[in-house]
Protein backbone atom coordinates (compact mmCIF):
# COMPACT_ATOMS: atom_id res chain seq x y z
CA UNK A 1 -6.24 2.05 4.84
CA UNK A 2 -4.07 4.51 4.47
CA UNK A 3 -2.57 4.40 8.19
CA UNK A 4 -1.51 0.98 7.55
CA UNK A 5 0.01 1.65 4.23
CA UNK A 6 3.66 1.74 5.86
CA UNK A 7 2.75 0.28 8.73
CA UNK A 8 3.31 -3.27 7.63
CA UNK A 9 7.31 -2.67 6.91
CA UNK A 10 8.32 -2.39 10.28
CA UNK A 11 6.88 -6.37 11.25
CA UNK A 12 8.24 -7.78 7.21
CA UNK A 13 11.68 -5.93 7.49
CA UNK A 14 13.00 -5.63 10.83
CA UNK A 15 10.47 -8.39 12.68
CA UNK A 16 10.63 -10.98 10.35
CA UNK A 17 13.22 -10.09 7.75
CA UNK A 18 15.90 -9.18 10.23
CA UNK A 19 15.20 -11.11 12.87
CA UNK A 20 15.49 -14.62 10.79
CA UNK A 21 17.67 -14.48 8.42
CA UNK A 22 21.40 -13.62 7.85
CA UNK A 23 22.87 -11.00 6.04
CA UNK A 24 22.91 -12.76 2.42
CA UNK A 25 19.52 -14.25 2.89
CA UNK A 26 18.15 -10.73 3.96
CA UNK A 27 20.12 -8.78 1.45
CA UNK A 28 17.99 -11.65 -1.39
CA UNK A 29 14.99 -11.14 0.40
CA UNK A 30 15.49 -7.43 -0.28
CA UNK A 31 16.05 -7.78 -3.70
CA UNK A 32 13.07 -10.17 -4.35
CA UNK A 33 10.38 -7.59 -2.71
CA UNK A 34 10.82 -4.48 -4.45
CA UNK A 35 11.58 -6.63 -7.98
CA UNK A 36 8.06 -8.07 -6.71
CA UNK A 37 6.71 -4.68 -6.83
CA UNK A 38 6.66 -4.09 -9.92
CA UNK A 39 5.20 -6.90 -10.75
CA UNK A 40 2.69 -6.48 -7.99
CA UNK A 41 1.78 -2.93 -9.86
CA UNK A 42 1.63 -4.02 -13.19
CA UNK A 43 -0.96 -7.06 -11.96
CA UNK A 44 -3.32 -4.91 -10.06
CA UNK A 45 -3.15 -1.85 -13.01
CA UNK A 46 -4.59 -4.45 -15.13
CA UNK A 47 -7.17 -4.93 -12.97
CA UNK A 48 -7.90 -1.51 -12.44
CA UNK A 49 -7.80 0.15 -15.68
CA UNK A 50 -9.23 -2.79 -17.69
CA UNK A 51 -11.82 -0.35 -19.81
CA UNK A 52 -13.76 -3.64 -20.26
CA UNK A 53 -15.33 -3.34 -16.95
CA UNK A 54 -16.84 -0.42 -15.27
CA UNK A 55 -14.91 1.48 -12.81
CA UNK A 56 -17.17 0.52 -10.05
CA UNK A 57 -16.81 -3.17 -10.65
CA UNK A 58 -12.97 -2.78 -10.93
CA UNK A 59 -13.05 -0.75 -7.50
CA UNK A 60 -15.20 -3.97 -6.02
CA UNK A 61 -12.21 -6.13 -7.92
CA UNK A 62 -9.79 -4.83 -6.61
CA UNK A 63 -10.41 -4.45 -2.65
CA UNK A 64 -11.72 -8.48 -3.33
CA UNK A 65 -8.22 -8.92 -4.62
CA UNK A 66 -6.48 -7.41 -1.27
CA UNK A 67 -8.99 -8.61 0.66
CA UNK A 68 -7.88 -12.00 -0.08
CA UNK A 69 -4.32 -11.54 -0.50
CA UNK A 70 -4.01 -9.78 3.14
CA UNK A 71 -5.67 -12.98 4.98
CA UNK A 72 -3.98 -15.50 3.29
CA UNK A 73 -0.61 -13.86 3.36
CA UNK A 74 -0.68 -13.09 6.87
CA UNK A 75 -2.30 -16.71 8.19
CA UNK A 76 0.55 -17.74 6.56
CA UNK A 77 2.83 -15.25 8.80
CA UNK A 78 1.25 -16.25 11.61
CA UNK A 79 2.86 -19.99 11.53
CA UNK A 80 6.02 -18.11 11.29
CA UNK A 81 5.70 -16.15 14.08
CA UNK A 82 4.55 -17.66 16.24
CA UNK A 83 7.79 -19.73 16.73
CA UNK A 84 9.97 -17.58 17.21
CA UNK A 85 10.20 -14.33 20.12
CA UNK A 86 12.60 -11.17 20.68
CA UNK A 87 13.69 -13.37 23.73
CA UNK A 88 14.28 -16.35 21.74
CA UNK A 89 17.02 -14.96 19.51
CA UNK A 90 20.34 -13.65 20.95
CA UNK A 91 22.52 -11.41 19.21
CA UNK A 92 24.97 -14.37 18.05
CA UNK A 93 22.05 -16.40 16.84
CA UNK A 94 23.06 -18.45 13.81
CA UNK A 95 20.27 -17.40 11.18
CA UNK A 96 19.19 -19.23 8.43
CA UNK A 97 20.84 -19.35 5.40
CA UNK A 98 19.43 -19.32 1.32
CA UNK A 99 20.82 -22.55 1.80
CA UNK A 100 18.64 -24.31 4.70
CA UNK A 101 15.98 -26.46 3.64
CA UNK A 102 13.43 -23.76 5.07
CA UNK A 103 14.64 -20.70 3.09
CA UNK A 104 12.46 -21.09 0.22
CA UNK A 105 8.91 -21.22 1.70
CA UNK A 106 10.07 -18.23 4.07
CA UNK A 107 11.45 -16.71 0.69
CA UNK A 108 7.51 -16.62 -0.82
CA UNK A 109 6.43 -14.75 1.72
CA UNK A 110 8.89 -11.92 1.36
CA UNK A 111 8.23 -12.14 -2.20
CA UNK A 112 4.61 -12.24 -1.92
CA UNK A 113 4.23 -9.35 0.07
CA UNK A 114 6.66 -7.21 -1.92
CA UNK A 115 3.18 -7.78 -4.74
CA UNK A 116 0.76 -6.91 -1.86
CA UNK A 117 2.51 -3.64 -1.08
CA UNK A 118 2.66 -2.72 -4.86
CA UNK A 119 -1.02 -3.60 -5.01
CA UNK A 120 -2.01 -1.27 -1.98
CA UNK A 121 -0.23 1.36 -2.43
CA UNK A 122 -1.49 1.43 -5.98
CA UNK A 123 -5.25 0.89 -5.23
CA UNK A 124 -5.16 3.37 -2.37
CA UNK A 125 -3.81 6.18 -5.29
CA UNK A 126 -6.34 4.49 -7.81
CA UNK A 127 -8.85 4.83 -5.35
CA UNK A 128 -7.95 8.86 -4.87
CA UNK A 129 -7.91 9.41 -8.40
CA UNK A 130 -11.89 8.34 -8.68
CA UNK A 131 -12.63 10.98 -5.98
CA UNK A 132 -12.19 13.83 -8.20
CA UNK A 133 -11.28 15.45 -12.02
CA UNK A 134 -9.94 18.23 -10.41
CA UNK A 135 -6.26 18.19 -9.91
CA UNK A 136 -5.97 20.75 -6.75
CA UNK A 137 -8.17 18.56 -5.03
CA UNK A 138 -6.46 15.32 -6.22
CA UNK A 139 -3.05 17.38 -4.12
CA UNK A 140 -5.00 17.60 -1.22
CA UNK A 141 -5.79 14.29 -0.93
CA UNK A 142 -2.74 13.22 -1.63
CA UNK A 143 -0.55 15.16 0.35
CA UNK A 144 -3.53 13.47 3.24
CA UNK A 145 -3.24 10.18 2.13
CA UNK A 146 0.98 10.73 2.94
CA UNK A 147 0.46 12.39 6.18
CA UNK A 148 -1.62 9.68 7.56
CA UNK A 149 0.92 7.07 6.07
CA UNK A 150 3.84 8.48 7.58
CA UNK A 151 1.70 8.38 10.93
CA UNK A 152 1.46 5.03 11.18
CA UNK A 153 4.79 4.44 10.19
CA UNK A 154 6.11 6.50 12.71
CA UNK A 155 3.90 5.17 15.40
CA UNK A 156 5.31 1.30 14.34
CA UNK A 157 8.72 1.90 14.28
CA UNK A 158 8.72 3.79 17.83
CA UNK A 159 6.50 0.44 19.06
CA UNK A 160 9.61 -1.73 17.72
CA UNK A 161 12.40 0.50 19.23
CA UNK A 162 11.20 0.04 22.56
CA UNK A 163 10.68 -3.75 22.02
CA UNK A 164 7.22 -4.55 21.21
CA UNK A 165 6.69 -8.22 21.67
CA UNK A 166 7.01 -9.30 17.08
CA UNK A 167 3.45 -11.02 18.37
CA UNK A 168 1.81 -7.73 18.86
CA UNK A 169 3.28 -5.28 16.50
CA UNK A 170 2.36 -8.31 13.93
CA UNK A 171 -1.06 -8.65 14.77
CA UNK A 172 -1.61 -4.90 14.74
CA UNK A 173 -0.16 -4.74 11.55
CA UNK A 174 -2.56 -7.75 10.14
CA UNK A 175 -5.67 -5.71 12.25
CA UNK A 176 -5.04 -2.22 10.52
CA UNK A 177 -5.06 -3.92 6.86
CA UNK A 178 -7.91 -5.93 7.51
CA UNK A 179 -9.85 -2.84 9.50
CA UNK A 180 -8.73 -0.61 6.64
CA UNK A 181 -10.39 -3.09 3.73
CA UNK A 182 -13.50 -2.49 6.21
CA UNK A 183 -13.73 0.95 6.15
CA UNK A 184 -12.90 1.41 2.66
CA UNK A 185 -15.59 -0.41 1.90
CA UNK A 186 -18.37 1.58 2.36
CA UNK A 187 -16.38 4.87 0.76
CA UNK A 188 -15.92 2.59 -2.51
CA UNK A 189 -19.64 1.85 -2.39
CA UNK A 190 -20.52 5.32 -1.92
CA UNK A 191 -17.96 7.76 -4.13
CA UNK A 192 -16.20 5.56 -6.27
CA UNK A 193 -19.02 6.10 -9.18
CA UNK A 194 -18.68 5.55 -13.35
CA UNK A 195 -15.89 7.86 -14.80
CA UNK A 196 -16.92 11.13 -14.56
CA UNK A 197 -15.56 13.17 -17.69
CA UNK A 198 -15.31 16.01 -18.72
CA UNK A 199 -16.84 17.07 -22.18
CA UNK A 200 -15.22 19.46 -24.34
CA UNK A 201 -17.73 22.39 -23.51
CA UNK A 202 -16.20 22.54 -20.12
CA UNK A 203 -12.49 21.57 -21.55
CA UNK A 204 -12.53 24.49 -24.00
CA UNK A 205 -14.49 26.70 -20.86
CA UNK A 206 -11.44 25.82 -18.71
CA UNK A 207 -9.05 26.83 -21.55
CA UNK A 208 -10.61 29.84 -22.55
CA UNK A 209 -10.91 31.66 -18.89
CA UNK A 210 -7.48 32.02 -18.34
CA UNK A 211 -7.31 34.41 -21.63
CA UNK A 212 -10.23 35.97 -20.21
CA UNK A 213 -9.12 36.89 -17.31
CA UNK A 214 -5.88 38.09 -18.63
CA UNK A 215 -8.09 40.29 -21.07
CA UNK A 216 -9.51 42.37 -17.82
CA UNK A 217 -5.95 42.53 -16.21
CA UNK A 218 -5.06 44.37 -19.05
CA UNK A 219 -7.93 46.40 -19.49
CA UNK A 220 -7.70 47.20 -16.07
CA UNK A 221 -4.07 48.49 -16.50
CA UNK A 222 -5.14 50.32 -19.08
């Protein structure tokens, strides 16, 4: 899951994105994704921290949610690309246009996955949080879940710089979500448990060492 969390870029941005459209359609499609994030954040948060539920039905909620949005988004994809090749478009190809008759159904999708990248990148950090109350940890995993990220990003991008057929780097990019969802399955089912925290013995125990231990540091120089 979190290999494929920048994986997907290279095939919506440069594969589809570029490859289609001119340079005012891509420069709208742009605009619409990352306003789409937000929204895309703010829909899955209230999934996610909705106190009415418990945390391990919200963590069931929302991998259903993703799970969903992935297959449908990228079925969807699929009729797209599948009519098109690098082959098939020369450099002087005359792109479409936010004025052809097909711009605003290709529009959707852009828009639509700007709200599936804000939900996955903010259930894979929801997800990290539930691992752990301590915050050293919560850095470790982190700085992990970034290092694996930036992986898979690099490993896409080289694939398209060399010219990848857009078939294949597409369907690997639709394989690692949906493999991803698989495997995060079973770590949901087994760590993601009801919130675990903290009473105020160990609060006040927490607050209180750090005194303590500056009482025999200055004993000791004593």
């Amino acid at each position: 899951m979190f290999f494929a969390s920048s994986y997907f870029y290279t095939w919506q941005f440069n594969d589809y994105n570029s490859a289609l459209f001119n340079i005012r359609a891509r420069s709208l499609n742009n605009l619409v994704y990352w306003l789409a994030e937000i929204v895309g954040s703010i829909m899955i948060g209230v999934v996610l921290d909705n106190a009415c539920f418990s945390r391990r039905a919200r963590a069931f909620a929302g991998w259903s949610i993703l799970f969903i949005t992935v297959f449908v988004l990228n079925i969807w994809a699929y009729s797209y690309q599948k009519t098109y090749t690098r082959q098939s478009i020369p450099p002087d190809a005359q792109k479409m246009d936010i004025y052809d008759s097909a711009y605003p159904a290709h529009i959707w999708l852009m828009i639509l996955y700007g709200l599936l990248d804000a939900m996955w990148q903010t259930t894979c950090f929801w997800l990290i949080g539930t691992m752990s109350n301590n915050a050293d940890k919560l850095a470790i995993y982190v700085g992990f879940y970034h290092s694996i990220q930036a992986a898979g990003a690099a490993v896409v991008w080289r694939m398209d710089a060399i010219g990848f057929p857009y078939m294949v780097i597409f369907v690997f990019s639709w394989c690692f979500v949906a493999v991803g969802l698989a495997m995060a399955f079973p770590m949901i089912y087994l760590r993601v448990g009801e919130a675990n925290v903290l009473d105020d013995k160990i609060i006040l125990k927490m607050k209180l060492e750090p005194r303590e231990n500056e009482k025999q540091i200055c004993s000791h120089v004593e």
